[in-house]
N, C-alpha and C. Protein backbone atom coordinates (compact mmCIF):
# COMPACT_ATOMS: atom_id res chain seq x y z
N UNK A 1 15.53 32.05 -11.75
CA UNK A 1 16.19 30.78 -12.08
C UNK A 1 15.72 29.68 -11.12
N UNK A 2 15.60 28.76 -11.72
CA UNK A 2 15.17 27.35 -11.07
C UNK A 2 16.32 26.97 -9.81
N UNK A 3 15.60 26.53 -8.26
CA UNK A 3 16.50 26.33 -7.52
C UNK A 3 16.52 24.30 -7.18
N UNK A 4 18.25 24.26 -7.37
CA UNK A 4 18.03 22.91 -7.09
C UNK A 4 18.71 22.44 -5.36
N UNK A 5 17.68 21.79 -5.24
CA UNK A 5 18.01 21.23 -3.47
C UNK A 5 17.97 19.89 -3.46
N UNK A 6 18.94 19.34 -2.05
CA UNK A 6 18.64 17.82 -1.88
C UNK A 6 18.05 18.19 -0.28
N UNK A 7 17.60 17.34 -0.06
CA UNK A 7 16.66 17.10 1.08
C UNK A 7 17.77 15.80 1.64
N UNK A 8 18.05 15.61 2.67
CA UNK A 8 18.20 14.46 3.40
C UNK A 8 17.83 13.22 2.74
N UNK A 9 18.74 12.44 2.85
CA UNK A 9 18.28 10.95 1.84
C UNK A 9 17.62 10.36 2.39
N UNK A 10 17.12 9.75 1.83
CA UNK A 10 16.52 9.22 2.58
C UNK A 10 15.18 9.24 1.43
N UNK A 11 -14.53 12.35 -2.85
CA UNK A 11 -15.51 11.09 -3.29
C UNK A 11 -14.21 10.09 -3.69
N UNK A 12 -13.74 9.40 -3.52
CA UNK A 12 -12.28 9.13 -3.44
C UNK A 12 -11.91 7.52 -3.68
N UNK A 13 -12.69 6.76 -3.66
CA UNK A 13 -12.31 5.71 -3.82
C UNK A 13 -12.18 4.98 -5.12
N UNK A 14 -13.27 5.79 -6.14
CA UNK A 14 -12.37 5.47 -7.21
C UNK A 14 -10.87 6.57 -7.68
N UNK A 15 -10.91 7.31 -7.20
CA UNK A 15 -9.52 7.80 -7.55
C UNK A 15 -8.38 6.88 -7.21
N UNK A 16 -8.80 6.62 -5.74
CA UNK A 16 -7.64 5.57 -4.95
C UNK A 16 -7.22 4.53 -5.75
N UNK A 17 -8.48 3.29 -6.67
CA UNK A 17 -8.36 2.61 -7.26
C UNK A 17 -7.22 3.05 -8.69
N UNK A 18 -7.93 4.41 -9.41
CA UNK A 18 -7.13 4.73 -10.39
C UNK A 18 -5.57 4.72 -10.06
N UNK A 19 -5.45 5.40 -8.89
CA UNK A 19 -4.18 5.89 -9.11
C UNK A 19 -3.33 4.36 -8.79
N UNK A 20 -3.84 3.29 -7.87
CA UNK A 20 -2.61 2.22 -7.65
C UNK A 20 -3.08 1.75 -8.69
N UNK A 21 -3.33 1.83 -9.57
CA UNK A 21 -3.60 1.64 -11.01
C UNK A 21 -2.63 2.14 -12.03
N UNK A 22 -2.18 2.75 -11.59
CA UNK A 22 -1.41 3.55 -12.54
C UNK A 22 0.06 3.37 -11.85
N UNK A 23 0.06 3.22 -10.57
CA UNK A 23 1.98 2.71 -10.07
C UNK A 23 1.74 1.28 -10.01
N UNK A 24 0.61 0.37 -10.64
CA UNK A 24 1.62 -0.91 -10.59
C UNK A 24 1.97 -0.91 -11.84
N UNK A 25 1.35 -0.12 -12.86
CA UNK A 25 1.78 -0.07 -14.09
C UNK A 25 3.49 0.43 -13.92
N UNK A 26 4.24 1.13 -12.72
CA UNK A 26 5.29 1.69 -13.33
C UNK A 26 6.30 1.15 -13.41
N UNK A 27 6.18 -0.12 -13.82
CA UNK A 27 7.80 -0.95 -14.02
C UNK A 27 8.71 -0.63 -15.19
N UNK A 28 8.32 0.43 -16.17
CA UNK A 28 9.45 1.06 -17.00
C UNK A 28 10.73 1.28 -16.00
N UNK A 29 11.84 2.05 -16.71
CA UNK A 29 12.54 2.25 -16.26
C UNK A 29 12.80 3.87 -15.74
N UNK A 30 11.31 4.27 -16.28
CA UNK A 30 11.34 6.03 -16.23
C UNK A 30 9.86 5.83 -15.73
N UNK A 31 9.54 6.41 -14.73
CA UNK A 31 8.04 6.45 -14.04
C UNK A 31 7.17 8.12 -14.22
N UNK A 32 6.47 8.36 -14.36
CA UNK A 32 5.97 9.01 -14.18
C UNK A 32 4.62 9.72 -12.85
N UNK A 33 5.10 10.02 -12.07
CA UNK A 33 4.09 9.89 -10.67
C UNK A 33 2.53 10.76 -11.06
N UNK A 34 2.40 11.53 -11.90
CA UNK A 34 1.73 12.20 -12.67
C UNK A 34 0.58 12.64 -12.34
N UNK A 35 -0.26 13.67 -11.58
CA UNK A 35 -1.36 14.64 -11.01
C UNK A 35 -2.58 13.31 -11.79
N UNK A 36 -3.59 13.22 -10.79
CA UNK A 36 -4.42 12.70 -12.37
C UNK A 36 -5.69 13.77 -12.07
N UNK A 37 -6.21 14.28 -13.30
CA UNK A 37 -7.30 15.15 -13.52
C UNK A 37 -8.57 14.05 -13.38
N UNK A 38 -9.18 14.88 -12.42
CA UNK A 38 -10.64 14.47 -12.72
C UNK A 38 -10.85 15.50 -11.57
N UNK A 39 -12.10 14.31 -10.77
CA UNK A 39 -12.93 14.90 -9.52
C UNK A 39 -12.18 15.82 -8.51
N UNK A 40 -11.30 14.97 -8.29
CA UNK A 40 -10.28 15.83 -7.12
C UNK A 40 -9.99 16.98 -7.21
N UNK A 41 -9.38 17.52 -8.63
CA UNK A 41 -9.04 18.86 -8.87
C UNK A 41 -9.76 19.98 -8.44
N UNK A 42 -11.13 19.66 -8.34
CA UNK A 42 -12.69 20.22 -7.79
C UNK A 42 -11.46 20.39 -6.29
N UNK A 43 -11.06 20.03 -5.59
CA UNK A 43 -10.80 19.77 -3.86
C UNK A 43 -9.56 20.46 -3.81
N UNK A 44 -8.73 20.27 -4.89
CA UNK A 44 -7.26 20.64 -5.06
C UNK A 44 -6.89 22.67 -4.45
N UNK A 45 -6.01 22.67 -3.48
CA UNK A 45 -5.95 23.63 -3.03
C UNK A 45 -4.37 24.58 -4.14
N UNK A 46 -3.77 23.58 -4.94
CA UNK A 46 -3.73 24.63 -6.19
C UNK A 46 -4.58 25.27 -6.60
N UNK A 47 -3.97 26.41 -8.13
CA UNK A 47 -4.82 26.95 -8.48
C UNK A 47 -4.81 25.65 -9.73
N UNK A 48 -5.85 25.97 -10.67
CA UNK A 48 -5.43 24.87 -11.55
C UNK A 48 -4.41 24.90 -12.74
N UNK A 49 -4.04 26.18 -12.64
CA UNK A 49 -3.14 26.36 -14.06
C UNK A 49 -1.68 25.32 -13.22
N UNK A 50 -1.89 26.01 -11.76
CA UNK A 50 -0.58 25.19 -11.54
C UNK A 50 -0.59 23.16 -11.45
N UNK A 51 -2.09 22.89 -11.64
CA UNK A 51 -2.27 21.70 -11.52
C UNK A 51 -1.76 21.32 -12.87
N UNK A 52 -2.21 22.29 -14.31
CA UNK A 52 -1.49 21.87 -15.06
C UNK A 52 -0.19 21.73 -15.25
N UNK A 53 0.37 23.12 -14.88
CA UNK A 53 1.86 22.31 -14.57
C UNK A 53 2.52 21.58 -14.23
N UNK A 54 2.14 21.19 -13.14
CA UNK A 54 2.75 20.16 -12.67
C UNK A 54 3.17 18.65 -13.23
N UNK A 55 1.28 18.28 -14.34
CA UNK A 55 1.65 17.62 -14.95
C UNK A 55 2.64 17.29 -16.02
N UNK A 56 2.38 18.89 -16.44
CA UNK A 56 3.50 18.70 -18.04
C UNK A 56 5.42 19.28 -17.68
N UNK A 57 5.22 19.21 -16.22
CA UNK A 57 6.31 19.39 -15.76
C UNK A 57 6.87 17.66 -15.66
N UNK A 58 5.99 16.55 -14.78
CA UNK A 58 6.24 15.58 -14.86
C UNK A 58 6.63 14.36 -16.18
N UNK A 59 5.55 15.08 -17.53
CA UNK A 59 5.62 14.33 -18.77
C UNK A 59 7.26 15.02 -19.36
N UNK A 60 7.38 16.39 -19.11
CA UNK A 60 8.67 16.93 -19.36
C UNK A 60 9.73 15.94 -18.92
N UNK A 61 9.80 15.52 -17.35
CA UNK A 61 10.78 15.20 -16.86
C UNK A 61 10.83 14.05 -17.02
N UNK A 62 10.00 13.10 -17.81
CA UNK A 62 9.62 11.71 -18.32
C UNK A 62 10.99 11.92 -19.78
N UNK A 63 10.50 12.73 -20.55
CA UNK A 63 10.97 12.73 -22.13
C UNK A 63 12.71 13.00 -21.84
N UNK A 64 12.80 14.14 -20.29
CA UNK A 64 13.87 14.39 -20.41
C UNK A 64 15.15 13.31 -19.99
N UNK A 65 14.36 12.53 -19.16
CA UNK A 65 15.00 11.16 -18.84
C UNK A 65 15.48 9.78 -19.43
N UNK A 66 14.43 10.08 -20.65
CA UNK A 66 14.30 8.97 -21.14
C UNK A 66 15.45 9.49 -22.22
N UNK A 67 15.46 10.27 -22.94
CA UNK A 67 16.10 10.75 -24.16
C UNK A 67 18.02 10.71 -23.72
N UNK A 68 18.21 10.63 -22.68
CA UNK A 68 19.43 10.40 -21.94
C UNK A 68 20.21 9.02 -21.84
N UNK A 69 20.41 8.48 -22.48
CA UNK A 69 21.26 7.47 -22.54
C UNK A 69 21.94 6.27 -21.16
N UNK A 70 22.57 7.45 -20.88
CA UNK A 70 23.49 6.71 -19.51
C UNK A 70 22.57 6.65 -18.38
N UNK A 71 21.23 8.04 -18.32
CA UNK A 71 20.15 7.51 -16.80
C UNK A 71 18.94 6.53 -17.31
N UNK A 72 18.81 6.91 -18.53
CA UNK A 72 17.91 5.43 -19.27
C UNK A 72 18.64 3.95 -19.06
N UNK A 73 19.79 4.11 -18.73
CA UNK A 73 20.88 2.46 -18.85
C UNK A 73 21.30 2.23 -17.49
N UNK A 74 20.96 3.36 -16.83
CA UNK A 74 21.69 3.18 -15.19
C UNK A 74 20.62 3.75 -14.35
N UNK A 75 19.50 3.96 -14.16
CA UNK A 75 18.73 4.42 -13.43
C UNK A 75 17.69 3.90 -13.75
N UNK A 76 16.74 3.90 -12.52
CA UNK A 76 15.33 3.79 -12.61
C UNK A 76 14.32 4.77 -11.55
N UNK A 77 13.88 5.80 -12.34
CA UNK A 77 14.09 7.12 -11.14
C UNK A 77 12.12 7.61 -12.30
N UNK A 78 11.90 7.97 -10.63
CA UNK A 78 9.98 8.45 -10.94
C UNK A 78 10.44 10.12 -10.61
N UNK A 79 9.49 10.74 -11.37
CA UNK A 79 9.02 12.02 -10.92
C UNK A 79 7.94 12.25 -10.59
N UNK A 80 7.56 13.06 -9.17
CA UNK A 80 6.37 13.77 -8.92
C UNK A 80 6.32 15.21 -8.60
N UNK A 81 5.61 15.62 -9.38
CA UNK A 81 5.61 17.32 -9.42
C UNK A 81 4.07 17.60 -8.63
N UNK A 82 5.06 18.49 -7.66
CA UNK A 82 3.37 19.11 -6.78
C UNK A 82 3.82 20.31 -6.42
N UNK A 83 3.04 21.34 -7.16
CA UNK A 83 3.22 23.22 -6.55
C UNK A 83 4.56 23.26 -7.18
N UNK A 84 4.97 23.00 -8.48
CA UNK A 84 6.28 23.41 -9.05
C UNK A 84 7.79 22.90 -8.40
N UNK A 85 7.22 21.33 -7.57
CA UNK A 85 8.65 21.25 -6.79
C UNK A 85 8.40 20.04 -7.08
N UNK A 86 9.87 19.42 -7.84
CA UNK A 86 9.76 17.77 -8.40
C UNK A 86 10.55 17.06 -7.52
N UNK A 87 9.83 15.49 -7.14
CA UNK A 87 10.40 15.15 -5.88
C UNK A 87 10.96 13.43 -7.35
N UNK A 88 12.07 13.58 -6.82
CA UNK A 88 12.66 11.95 -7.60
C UNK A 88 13.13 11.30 -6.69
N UNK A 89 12.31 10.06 -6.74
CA UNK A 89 12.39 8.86 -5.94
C UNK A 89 13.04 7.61 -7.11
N UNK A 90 13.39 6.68 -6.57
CA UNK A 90 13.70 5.28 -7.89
C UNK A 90 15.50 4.81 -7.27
N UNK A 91 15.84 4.68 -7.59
CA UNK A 91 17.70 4.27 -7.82
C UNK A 91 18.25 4.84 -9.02
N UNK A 92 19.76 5.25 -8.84
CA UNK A 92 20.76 5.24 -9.48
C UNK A 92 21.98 4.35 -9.13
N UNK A 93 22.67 4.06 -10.50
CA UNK A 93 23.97 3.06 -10.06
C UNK A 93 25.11 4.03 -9.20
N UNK A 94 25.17 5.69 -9.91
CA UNK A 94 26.08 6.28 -8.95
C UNK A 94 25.28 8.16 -8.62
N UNK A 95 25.95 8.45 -8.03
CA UNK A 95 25.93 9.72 -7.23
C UNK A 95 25.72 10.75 -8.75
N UNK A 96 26.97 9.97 -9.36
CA UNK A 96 26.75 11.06 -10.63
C UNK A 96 25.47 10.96 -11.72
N UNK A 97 25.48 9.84 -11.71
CA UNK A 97 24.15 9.67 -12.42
C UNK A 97 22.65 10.48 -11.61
N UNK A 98 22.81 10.08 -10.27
CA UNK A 98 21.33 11.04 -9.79
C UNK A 98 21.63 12.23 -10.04
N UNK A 99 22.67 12.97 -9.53
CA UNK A 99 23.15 14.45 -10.10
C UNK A 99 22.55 15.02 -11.51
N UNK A 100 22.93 14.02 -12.21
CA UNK A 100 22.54 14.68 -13.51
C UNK A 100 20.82 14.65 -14.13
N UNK A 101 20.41 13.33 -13.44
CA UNK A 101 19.32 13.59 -13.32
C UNK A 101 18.18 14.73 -12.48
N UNK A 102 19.04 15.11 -11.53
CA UNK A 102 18.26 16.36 -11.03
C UNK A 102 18.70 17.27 -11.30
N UNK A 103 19.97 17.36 -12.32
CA UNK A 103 20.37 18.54 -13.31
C UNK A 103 19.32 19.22 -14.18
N UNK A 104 19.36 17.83 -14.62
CA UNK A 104 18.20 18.12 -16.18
C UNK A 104 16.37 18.07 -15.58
N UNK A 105 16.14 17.95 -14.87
CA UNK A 105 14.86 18.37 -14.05
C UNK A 105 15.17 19.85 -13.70
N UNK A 106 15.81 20.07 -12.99
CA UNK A 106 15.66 21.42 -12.81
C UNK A 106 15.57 22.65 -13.52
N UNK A 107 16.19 22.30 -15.27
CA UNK A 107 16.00 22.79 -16.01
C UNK A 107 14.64 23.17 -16.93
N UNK A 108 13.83 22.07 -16.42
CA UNK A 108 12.53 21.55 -17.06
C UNK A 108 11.72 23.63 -16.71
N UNK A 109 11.28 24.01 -17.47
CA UNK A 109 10.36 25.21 -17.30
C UNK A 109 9.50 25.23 -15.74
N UNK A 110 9.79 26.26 -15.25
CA UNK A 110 8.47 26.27 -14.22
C UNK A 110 8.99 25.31 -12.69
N UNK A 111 9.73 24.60 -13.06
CA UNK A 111 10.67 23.69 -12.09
C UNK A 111 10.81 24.96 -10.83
N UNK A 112 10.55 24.63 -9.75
CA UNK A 112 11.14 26.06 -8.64
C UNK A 112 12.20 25.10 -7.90
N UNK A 113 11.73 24.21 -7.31
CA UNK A 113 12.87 22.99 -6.81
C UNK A 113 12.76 21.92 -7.12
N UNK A 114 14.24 20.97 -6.92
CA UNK A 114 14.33 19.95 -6.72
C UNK A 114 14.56 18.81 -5.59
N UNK A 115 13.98 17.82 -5.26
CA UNK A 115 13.87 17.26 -4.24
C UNK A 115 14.50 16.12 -4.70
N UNK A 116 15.72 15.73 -4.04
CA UNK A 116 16.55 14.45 -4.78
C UNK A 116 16.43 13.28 -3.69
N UNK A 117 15.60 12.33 -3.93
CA UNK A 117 15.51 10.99 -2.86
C UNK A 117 16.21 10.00 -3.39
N UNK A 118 17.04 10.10 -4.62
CA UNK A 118 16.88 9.16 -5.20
C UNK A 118 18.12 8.00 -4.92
N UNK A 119 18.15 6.91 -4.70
CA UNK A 119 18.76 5.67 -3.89
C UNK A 119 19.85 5.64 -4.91
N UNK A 120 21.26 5.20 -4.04
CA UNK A 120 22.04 4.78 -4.60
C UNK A 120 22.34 3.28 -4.96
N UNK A 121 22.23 2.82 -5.48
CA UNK A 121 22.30 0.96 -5.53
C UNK A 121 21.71 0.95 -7.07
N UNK A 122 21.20 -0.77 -6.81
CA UNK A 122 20.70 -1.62 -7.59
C UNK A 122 19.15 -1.08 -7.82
N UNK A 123 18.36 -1.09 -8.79
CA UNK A 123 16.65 -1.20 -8.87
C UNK A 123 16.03 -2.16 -7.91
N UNK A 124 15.09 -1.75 -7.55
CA UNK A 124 14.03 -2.56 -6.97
C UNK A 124 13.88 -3.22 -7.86
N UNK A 125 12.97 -4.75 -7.33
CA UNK A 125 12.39 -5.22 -8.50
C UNK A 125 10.92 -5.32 -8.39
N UNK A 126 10.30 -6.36 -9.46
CA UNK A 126 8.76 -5.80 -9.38
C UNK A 126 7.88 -6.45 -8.11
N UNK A 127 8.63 -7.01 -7.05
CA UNK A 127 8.29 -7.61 -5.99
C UNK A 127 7.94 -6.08 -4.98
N UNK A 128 9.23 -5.74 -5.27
CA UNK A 128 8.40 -4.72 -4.18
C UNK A 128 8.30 -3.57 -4.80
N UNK A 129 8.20 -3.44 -5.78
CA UNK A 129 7.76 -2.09 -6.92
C UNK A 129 5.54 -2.50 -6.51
N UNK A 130 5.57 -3.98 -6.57
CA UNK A 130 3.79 -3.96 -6.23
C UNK A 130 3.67 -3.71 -4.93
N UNK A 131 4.52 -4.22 -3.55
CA UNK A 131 4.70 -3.53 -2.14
C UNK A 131 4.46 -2.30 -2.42
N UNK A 132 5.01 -1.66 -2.73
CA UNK A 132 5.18 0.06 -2.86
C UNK A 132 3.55 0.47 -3.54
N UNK A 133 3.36 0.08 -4.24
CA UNK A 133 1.99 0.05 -4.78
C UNK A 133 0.73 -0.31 -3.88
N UNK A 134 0.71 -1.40 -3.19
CA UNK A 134 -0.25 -1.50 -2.19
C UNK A 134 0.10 -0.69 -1.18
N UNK A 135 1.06 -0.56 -0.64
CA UNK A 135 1.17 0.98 0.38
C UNK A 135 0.38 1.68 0.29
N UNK A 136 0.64 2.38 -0.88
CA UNK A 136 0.15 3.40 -1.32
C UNK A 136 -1.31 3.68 -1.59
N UNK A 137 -1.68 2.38 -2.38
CA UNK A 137 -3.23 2.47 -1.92
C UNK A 137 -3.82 2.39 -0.54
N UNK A 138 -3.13 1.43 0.44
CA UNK A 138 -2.96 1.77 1.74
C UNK A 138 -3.12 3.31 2.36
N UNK A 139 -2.67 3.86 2.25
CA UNK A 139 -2.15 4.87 3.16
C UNK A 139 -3.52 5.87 2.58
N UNK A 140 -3.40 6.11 0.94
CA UNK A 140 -5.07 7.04 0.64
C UNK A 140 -6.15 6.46 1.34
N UNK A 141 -6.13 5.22 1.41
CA UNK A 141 -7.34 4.82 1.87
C UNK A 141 -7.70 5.46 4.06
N UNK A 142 -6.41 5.41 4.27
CA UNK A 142 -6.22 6.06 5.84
C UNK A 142 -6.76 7.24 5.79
N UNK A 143 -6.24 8.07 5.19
CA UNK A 143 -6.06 9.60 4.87
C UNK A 143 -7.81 9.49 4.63
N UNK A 144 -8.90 8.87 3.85
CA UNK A 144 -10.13 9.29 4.36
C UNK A 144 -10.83 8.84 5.42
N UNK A 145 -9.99 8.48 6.32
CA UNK A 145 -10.71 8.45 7.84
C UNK A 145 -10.04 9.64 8.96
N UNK A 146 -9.60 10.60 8.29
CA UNK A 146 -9.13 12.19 8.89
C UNK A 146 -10.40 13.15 9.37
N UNK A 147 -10.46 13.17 10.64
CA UNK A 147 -11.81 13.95 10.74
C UNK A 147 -11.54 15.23 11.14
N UNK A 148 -11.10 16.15 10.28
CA UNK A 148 -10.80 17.36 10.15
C UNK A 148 -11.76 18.19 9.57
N UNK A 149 -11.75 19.86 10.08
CA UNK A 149 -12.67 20.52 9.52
C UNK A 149 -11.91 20.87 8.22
N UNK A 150 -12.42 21.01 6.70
CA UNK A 150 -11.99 21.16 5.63
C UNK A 150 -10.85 20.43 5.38
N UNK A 151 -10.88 19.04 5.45
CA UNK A 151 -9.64 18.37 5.56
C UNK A 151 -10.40 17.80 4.23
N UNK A 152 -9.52 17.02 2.70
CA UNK A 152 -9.99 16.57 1.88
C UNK A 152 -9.06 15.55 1.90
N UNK A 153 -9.29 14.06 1.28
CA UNK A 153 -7.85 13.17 1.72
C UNK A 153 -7.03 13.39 0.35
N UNK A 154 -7.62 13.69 -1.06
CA UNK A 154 -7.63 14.02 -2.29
C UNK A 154 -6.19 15.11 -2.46
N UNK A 155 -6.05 16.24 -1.04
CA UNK A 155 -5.11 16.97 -1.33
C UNK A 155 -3.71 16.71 -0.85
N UNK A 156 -3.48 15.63 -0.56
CA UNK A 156 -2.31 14.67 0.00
C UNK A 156 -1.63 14.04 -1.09
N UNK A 157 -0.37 13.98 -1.59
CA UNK A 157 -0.25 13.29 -2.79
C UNK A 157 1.15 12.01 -1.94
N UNK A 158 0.44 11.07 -2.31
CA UNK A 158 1.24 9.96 -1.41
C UNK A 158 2.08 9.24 -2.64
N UNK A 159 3.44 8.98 -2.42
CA UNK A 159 4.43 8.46 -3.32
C UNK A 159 5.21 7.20 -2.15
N UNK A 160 5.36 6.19 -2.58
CA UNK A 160 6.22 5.28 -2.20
C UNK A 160 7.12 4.52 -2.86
N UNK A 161 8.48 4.88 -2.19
CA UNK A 161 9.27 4.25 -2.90
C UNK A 161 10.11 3.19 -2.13
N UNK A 162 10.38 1.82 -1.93
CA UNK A 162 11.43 1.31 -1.53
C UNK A 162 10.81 1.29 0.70
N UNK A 163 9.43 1.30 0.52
CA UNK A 163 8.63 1.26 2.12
C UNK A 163 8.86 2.67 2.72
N UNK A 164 9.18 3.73 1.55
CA UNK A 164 9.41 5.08 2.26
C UNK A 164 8.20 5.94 1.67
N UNK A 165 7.42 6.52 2.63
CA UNK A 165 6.01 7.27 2.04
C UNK A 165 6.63 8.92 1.61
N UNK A 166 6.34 9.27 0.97
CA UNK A 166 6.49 10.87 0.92
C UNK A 166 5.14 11.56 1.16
N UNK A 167 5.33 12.44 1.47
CA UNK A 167 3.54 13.01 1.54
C UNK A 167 3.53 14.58 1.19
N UNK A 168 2.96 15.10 -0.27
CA UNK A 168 3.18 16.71 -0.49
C UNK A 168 1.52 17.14 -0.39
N UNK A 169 2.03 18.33 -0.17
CA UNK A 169 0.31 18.88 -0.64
C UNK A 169 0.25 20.14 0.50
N UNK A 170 -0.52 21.04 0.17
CA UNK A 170 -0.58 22.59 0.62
C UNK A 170 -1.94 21.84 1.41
N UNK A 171 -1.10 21.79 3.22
CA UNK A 171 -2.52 21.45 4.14
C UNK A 171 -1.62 22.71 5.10
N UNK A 172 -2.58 22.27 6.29
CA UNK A 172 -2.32 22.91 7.22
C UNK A 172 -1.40 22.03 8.18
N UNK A 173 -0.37 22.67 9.71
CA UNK A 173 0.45 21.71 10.32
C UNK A 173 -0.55 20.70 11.14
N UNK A 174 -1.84 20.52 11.15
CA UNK A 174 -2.65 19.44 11.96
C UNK A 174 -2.81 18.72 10.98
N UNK A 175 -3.40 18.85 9.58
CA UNK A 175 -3.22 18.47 8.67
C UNK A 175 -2.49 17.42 8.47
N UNK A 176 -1.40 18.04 7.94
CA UNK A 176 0.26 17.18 8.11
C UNK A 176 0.64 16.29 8.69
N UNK A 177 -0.01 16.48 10.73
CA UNK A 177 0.09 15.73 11.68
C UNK A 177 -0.32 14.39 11.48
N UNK A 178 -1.86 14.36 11.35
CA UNK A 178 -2.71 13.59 10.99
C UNK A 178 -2.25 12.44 9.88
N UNK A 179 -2.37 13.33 8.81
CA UNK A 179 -1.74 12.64 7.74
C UNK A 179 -0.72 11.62 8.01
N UNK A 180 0.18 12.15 8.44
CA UNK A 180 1.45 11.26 8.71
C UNK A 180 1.89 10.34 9.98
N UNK A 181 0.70 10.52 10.40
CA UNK A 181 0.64 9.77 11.58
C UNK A 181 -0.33 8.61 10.78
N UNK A 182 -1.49 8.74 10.33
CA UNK A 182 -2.04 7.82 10.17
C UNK A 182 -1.13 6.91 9.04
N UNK A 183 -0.62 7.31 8.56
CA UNK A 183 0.02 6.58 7.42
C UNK A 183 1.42 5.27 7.91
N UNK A 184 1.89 6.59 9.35
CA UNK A 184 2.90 5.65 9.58
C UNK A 184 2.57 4.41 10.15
N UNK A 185 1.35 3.60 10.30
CA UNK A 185 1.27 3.00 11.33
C UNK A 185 0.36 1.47 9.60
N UNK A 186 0.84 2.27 8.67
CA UNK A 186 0.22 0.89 7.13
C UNK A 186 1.10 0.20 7.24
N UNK A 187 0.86 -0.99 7.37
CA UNK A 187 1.58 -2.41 7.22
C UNK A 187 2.73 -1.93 6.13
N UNK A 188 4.26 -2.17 6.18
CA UNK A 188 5.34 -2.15 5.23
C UNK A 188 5.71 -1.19 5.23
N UNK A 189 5.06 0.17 5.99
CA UNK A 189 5.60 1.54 5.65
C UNK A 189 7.11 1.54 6.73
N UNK A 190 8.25 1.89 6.27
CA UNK A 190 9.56 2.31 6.90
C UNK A 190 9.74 3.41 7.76
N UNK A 191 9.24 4.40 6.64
CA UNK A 191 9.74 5.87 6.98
C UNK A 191 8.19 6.76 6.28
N UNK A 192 8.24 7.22 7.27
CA UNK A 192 7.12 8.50 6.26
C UNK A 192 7.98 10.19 6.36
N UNK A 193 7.92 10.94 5.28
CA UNK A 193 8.88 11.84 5.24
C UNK A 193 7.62 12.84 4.31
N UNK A 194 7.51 13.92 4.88
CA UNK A 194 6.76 15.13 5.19
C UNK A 194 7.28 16.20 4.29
N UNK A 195 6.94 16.57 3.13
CA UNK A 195 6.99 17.16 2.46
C UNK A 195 5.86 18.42 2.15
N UNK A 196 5.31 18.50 2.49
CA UNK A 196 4.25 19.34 2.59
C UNK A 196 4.13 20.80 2.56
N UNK A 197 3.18 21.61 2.19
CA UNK A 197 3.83 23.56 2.03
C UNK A 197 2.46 23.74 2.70
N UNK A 198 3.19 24.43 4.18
CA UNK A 198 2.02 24.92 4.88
C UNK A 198 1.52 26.19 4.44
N UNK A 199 0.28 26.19 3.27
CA UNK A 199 -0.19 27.21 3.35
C UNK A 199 -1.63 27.83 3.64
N UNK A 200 -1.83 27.08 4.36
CA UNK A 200 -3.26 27.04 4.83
C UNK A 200 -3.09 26.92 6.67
N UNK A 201 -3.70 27.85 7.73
CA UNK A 201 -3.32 28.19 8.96
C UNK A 201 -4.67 27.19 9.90
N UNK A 202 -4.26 26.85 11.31
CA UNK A 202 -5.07 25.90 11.91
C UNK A 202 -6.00 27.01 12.36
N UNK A 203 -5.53 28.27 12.56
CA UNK A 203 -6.61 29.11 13.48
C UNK A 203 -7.84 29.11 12.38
């Protein structure tokens, strides 16, 4: 059975381009943070079946959001699925509304956890929904000046919501270090918060 948790509240350059490409697009009210296939997957320390999952875990948790009435009318909440664990970032108007939204995610197939960030208040608006967007291209662009042995910046999946970075991805703890060090120091970033599955060892 699917486990649900809250966490504390709280060649690359055209990829970089694609992807803040794709979050300034996310001013719906249902986001999708969504794996993107191409080159990278080549680097990706999933296997790839789980790369597919992840995605159609995320388009899942898109349909399942949207088809909902009261978090379609009272929320504005993204999913990102990495290694079977969906992290929701965005606002809700109440406690109960995020609840139920990481109800019905967790239900989604293949779901192992849930990671609930998601803000209590008002929506952002598209002022700093594009902030959050240049971050973010920000911070990938850091992540390839990591001079690590087998370090790829590609296996980092960077989400910002509201000047808060998340950072997932199966590295190692220098890895991690790195990562989140360099990131904390991008113009607008708040908080950087470390999500990461160490499964890869420094020795």
């Amino acid at each position: 059975m699917p486990s649900y948790s809250t966490l504390p509240r709280r060649g690359a350059l055209a990829s970089l381009i694609v992807s803040l490409g794709l979050a300034v697009t996310g001013c719906a009210p249902l986001i999708v943070g969504g794996a993107v296939a191409g080159a990278s997957a080549v680097y990706d320390r999933r296997h790839y079946q789980v790369v597919l999952d992840d995605q159609r875990i995320e388009l899942a948790a898109m349909q399942a959001l949207s088809q909902d009435p009261d978090i379609r009318d009272r929320a504005r909440i993204a999913v990102t699925s990495y290694n079977h664990s969906a992290l929701l970032t965005g606002q809700a108007d109440s406690e109960a509304i995020a609840q139920r939204a990481g109800d019905l995610v967790s239900r989604i197939p293949k779901v192992t956890r849930v990671i609930d960030e998601i803000g209590i208040g008002a929506s952002v608006g598209m002022a700093r929904t594009s902030d959050d967007a240049l971050i973010t291209s920000r911070a990938k662009l850091e992540l390839t000046s990591i001079d690590l042995p087998d370090f790829n910046p590609t296996r980092v999946k960077v989400v910002t919501e509201n000047g808060v970075v998340y950072l997932m991805g199966l590295v190692s703890p220098s890895e991690a270090e790195a990562a989140a060090e360099r990131i904390r120091y991008v113009p607008g970033v708040r908080q950087v918060i470390k999500l990461f599955e160490y499964s890869v060892s420094d020795a």
